[in-house]
N, C-alpha and C. Protein backbone atom coordinates (compact mmCIF):
# COMPACT_ATOMS: atom_id res chain seq x y z
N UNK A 1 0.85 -1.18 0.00
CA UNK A 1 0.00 0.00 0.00
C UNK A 1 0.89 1.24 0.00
N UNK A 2 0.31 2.22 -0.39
CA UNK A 2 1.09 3.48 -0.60
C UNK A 2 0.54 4.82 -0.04
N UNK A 3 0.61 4.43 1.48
CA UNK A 3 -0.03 5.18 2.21
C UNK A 3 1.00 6.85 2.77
N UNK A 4 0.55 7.88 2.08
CA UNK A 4 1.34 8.98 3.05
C UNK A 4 2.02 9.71 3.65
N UNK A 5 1.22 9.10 4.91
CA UNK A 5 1.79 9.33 6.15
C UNK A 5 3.19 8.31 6.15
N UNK A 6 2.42 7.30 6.09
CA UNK A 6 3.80 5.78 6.25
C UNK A 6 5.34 6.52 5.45
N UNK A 7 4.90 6.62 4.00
CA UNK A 7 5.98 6.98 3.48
C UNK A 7 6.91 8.44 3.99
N UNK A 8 6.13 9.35 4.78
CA UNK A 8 6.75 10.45 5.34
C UNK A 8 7.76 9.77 6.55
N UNK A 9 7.47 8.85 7.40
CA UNK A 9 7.76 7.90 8.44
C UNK A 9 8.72 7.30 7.96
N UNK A 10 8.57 6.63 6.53
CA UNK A 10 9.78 6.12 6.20
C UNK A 10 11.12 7.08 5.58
N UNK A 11 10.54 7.99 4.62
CA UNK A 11 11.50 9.08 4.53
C UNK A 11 12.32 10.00 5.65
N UNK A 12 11.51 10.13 7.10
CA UNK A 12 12.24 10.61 7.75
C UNK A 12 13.37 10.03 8.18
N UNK A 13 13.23 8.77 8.45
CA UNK A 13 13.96 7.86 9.15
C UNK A 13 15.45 7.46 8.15
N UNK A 14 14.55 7.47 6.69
CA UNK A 14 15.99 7.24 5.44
C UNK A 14 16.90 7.93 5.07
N UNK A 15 16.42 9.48 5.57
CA UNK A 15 17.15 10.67 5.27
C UNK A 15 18.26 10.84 6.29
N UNK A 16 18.39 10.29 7.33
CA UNK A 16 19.50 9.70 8.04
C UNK A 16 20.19 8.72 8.02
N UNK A 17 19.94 7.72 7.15
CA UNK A 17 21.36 7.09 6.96
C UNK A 17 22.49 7.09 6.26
N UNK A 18 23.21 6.58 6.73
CA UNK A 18 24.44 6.86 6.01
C UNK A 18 24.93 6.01 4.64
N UNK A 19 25.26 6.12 4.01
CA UNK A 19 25.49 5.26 2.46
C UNK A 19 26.07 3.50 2.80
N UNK A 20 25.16 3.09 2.33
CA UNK A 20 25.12 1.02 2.56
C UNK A 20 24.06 0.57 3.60
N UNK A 21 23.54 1.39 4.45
CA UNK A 21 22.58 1.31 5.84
C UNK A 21 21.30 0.65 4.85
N UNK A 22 20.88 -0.59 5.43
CA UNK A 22 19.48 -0.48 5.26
C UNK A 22 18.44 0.09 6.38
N UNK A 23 17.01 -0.28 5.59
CA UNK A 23 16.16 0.55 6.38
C UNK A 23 15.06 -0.45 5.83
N UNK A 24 14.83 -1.36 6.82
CA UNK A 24 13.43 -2.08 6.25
C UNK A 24 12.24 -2.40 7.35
N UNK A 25 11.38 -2.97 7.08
CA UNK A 25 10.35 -3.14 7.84
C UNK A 25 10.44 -4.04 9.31
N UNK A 26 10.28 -3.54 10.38
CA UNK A 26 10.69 -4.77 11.48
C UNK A 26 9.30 -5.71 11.58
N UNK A 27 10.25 -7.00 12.08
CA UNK A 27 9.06 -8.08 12.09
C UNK A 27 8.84 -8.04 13.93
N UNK A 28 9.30 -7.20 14.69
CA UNK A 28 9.06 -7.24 16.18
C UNK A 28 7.79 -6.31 16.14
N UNK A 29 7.71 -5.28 17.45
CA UNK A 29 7.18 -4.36 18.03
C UNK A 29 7.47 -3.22 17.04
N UNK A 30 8.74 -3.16 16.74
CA UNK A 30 8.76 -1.65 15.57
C UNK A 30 8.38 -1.98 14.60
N UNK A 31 8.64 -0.21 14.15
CA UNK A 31 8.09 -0.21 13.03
C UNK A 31 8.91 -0.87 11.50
N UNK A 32 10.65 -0.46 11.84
CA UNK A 32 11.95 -0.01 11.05
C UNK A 32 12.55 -0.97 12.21
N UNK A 33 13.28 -1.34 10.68
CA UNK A 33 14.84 -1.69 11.36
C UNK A 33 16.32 -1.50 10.48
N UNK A 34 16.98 -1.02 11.25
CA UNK A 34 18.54 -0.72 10.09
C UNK A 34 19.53 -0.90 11.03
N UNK A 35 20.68 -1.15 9.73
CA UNK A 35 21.93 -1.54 10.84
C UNK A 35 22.78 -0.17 10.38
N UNK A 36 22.27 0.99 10.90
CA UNK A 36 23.05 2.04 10.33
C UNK A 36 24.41 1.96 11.66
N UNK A 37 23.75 1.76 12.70
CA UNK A 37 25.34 1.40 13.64
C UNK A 37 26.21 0.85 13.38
N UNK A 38 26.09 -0.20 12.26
CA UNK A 38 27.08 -1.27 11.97
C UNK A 38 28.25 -0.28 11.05
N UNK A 39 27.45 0.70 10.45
CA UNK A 39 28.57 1.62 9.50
C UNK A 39 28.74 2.07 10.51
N UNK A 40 28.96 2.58 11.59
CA UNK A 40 29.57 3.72 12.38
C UNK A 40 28.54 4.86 12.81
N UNK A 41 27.51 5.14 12.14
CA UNK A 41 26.39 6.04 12.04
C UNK A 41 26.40 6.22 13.71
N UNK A 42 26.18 7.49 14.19
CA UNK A 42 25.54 7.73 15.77
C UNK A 42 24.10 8.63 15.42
N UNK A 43 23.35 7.80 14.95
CA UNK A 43 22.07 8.67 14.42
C UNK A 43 21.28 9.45 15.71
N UNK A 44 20.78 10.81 16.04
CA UNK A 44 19.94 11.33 17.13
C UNK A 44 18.59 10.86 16.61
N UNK A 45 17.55 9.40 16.83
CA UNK A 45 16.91 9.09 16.85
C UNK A 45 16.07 9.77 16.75
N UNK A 46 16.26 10.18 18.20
CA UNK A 46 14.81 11.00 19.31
C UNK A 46 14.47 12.10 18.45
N UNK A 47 15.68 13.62 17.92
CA UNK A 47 15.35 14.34 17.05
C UNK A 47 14.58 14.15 16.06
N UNK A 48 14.43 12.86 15.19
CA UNK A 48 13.68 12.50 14.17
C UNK A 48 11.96 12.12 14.46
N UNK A 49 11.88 11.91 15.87
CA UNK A 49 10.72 11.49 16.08
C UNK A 49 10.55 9.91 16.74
N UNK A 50 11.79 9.23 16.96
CA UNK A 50 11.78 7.95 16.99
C UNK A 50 12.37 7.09 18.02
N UNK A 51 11.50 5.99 18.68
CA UNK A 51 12.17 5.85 19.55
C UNK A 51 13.12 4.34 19.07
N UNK A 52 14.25 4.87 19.63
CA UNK A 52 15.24 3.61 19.53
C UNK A 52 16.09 2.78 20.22
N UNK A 53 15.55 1.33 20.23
CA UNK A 53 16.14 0.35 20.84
C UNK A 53 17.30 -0.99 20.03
N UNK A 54 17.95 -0.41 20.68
CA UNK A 54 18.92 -1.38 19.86
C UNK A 54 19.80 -2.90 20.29
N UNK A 55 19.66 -3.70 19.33
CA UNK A 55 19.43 -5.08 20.21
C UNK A 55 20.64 -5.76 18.73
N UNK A 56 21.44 -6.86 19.36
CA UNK A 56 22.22 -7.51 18.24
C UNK A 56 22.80 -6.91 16.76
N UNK A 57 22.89 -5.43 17.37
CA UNK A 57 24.03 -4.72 16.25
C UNK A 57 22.87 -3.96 15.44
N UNK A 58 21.63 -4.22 15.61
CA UNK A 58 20.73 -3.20 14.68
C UNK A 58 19.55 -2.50 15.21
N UNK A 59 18.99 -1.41 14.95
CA UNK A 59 18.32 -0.51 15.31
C UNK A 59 16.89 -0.31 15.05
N UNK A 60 16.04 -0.91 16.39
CA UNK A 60 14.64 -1.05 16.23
C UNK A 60 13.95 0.42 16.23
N UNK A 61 13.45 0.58 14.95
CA UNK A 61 12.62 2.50 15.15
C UNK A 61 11.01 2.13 15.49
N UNK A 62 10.65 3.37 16.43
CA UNK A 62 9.19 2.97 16.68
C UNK A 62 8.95 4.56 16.59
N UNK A 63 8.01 4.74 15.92
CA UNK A 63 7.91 6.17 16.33
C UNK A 63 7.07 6.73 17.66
N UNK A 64 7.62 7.75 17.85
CA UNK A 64 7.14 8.34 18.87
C UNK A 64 6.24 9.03 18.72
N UNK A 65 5.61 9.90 19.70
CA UNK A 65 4.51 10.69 20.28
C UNK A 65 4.62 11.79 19.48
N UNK A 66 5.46 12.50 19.32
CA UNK A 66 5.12 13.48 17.74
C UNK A 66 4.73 13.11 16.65
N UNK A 67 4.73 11.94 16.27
CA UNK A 67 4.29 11.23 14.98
C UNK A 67 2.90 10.87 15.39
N UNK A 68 2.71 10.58 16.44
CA UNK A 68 0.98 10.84 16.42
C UNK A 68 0.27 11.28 16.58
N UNK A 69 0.70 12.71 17.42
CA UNK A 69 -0.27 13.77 17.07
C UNK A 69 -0.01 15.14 16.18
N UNK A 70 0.90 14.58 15.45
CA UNK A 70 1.10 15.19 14.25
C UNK A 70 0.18 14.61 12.80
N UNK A 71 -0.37 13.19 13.38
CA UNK A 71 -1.43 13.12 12.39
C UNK A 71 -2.67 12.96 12.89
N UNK A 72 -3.32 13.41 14.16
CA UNK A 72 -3.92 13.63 14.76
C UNK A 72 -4.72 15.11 14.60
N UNK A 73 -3.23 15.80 14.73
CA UNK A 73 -3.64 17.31 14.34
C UNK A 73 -3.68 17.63 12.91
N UNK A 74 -3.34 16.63 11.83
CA UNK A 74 -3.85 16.94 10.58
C UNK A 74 -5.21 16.68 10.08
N UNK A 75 -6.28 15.82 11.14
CA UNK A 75 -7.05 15.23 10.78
C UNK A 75 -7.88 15.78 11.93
N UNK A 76 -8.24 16.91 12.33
CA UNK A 76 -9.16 17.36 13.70
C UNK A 76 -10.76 16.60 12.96
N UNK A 77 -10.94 16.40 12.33
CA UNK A 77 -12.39 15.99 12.23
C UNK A 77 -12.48 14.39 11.55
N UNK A 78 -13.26 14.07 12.65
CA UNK A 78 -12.89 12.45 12.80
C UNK A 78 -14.11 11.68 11.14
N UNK A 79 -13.15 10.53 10.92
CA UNK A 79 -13.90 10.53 9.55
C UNK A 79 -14.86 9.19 10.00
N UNK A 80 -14.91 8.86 10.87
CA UNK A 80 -15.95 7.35 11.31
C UNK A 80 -16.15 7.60 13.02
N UNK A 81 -16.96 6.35 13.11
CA UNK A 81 -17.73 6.95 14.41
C UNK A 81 -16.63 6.29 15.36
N UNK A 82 -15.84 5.12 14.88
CA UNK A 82 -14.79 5.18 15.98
C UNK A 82 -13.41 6.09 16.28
N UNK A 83 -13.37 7.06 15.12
CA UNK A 83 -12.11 8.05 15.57
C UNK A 83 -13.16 9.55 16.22
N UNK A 84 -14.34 9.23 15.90
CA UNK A 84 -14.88 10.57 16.36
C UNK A 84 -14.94 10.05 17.82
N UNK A 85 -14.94 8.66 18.75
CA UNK A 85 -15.37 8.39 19.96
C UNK A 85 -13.95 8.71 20.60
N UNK A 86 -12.84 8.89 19.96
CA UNK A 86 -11.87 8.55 20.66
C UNK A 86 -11.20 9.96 20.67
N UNK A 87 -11.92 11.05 19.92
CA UNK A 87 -11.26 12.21 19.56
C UNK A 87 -10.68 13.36 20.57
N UNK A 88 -11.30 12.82 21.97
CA UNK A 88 -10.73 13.29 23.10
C UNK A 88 -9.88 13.20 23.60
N UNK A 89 -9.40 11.97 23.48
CA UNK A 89 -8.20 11.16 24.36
C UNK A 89 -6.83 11.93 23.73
N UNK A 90 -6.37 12.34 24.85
CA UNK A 90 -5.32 13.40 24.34
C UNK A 90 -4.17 13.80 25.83
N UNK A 91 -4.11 12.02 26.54
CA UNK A 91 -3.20 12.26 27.44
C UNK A 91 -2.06 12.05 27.04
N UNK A 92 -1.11 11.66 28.19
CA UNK A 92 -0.06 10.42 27.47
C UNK A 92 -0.27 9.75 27.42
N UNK A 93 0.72 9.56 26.08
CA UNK A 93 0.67 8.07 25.14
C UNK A 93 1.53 7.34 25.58
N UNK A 94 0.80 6.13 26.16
CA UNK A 94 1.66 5.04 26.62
C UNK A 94 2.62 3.94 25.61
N UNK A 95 3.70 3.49 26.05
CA UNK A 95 4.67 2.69 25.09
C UNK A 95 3.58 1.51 24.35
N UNK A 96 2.57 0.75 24.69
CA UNK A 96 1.28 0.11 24.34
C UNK A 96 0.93 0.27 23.26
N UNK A 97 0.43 1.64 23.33
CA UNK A 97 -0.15 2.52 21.81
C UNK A 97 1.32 2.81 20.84
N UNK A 98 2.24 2.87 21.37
CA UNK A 98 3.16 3.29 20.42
C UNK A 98 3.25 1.95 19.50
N UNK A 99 3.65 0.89 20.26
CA UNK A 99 3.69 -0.15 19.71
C UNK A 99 2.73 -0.71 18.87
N UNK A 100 1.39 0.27 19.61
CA UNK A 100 0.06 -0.63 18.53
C UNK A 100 0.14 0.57 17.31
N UNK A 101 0.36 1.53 17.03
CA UNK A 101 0.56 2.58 16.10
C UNK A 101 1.31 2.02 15.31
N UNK A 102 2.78 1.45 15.49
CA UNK A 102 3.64 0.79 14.45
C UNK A 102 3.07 0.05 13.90
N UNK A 103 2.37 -1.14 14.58
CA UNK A 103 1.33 -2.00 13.86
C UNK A 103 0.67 -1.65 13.00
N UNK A 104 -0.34 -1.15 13.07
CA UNK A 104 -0.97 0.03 12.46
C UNK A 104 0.16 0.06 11.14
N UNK A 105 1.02 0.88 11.38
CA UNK A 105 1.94 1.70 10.42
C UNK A 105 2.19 0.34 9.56
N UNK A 106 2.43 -0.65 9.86
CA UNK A 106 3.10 -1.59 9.39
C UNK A 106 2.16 -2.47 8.02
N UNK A 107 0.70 -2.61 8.63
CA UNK A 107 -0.32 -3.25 7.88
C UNK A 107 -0.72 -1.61 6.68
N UNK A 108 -0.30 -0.39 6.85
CA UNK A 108 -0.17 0.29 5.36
C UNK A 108 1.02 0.67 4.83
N UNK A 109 1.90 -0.27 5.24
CA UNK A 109 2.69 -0.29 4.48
C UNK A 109 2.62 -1.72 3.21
N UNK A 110 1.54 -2.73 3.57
CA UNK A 110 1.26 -3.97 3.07
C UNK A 110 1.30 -5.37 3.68
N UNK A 111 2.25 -5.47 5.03
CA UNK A 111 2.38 -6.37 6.22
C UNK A 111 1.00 -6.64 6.41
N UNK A 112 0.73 -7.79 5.91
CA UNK A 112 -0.44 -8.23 6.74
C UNK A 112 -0.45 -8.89 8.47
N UNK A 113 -1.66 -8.53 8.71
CA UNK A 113 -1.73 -8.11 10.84
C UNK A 113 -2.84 -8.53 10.80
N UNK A 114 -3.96 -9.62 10.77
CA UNK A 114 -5.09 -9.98 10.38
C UNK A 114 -5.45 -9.86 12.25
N UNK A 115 -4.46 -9.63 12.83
CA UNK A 115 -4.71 -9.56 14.53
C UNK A 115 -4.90 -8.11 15.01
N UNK A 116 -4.63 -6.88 14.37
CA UNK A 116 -4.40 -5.64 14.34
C UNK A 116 -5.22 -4.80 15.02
N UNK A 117 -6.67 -5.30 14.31
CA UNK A 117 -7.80 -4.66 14.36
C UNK A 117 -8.65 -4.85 15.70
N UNK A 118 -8.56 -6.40 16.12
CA UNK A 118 -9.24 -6.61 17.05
C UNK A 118 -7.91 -6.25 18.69
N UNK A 119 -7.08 -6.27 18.22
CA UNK A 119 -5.78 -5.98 19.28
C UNK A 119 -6.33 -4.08 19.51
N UNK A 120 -6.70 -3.76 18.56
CA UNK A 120 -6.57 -1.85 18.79
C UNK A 120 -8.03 -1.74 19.45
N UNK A 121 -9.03 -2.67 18.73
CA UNK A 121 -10.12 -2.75 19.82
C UNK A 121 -10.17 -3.02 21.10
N UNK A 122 -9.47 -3.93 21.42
CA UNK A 122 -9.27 -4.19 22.52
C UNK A 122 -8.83 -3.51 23.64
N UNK A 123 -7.52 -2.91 22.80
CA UNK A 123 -7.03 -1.60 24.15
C UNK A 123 -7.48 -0.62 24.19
N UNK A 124 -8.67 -0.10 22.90
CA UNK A 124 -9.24 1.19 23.34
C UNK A 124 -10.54 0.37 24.31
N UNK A 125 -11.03 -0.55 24.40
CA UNK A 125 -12.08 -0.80 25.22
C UNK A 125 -11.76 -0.67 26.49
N UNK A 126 -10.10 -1.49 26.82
CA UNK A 126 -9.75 -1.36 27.72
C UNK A 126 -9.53 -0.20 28.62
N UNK A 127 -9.07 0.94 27.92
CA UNK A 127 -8.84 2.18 28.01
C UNK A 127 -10.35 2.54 28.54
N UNK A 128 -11.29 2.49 27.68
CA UNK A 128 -12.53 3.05 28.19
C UNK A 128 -13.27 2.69 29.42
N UNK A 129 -12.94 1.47 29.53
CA UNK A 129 -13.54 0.74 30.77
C UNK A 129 -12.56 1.03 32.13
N UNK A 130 -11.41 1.49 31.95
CA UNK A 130 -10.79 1.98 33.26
C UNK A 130 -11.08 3.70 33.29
N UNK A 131 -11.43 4.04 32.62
CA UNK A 131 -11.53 5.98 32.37
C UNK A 131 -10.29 6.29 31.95
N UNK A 132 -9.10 5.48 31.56
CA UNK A 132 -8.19 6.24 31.26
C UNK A 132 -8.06 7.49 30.37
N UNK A 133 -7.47 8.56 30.21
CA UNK A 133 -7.24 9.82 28.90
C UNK A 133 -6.22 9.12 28.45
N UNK A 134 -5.48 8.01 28.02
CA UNK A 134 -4.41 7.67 26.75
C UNK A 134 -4.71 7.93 25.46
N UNK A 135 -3.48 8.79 25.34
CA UNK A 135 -3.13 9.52 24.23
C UNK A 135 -3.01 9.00 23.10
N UNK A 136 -3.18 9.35 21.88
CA UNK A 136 -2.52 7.98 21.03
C UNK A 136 -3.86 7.22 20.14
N UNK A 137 -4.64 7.49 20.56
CA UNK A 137 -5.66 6.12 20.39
C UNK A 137 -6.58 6.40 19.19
N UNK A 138 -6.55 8.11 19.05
CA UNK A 138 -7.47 9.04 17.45
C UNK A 138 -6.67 8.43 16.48
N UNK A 139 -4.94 8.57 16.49
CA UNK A 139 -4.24 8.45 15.94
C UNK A 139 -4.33 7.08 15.75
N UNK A 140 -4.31 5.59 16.23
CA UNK A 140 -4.57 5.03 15.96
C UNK A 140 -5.70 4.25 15.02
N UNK A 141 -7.05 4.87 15.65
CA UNK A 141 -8.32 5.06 14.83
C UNK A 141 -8.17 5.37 13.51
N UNK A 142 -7.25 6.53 13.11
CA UNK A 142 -7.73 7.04 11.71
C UNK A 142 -6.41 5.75 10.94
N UNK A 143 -5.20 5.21 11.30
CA UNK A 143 -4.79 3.99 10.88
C UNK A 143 -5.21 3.34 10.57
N UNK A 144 -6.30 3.03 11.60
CA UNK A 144 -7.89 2.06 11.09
C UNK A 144 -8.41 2.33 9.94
N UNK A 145 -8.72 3.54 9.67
CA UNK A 145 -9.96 4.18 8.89
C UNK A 145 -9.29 3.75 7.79
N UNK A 146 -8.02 4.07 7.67
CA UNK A 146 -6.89 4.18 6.06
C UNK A 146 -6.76 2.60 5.73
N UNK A 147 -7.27 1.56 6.78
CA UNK A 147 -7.06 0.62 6.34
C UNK A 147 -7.87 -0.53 5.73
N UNK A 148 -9.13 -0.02 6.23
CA UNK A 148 -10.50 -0.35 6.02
C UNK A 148 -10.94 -0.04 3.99
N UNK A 149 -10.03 1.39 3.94
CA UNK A 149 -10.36 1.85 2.54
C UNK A 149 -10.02 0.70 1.53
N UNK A 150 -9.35 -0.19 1.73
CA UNK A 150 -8.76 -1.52 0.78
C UNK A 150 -10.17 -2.21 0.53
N UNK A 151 -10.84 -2.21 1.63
CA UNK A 151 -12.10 -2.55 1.29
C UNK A 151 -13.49 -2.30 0.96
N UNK A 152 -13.17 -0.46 0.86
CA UNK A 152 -14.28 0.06 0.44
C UNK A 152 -13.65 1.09 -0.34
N UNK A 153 -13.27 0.91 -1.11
CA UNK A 153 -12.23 2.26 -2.65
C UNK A 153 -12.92 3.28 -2.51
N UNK A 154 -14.28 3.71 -2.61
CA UNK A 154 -15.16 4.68 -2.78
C UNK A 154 -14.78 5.63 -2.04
N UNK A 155 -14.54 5.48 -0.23
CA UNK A 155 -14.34 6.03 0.64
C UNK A 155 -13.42 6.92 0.47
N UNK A 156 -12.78 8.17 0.44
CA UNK A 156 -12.00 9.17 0.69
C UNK A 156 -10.80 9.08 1.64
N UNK A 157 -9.42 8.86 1.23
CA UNK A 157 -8.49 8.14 2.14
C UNK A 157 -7.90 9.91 2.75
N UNK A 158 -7.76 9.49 4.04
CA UNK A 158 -6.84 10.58 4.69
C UNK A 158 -5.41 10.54 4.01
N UNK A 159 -5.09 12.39 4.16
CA UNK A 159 -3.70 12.15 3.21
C UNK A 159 -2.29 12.92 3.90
């Protein structure tokens, strides 16, 4: 899929490496993975938006909390009745949602996640049923919305 946002996510992240680095899709919790350390690279992650954990010589990217309400705040008017329910939630965003956002990120990029949908249901129910304000969760929603469009073309994709 050739979603966007995703590709802005991936361009930010590419525009920092250094020449031979890959940059491909992680099969964990992130979103990205590259072995730009292995060239020597000391990339400032965090500046880019991203959080990074690094495990066996290569570099797990997840994005962070500016990346989601940076498309949060591009989209103030919710396009279905589940990003309009969630359009409040505007605390902190817990590491949970970050991780379920990559997900998200990951199934428009073409990764199929046939678990995705009912996993993001789940923690916003959860969320609702304790009163929590976690942050994160519109932003998640409209992931939803963009992903749903595969199955209804007609629909108007967020851009």
């Amino acid at each position: 899929m050739n979603d966007p946002f995703v590709r802005r996510l991936r361009a930010a992240a590419a525009s920092a490496l250094p020449p031979g680095a890959f940059l491909r899709r992680d099969r964990g919790d992130a979103l990205f993975v590259t072995d730009a350390a292995r060239w020597g690279a000391s990339i400032g992650w965090a500046a880019l938006g991203f959080l990074c954990e690094t495990r066996d010589g290569l570099e797990r990217l997840t994005p962070d909390a500016r990346w989601l309400r940076a498309l949060a705040e591009a989209h103030p008017l919710p396009p279905d009745h589940l990003t309009a329910t969630l359009s409040g939630y505007d605390g902190p965003i817990p590491t949970d949602t970050l991780k379920l956002f990559a997900r998200g990120c990951k199934r428009l990029e073409g990764a199929p996640d046939p678990g995705w949908d009912r996993a993001l249901r789940q923690h916003i129910a959860v969320a609702l049923r304790e009163h929590r304000n976690d942050g994160g969760l519109y932003a998640c929603a409209l992931l939803r919305y963009n992903t749903v469009l595969n199955d209804d073309p007609e629909k108007e994709r967020l851009t």
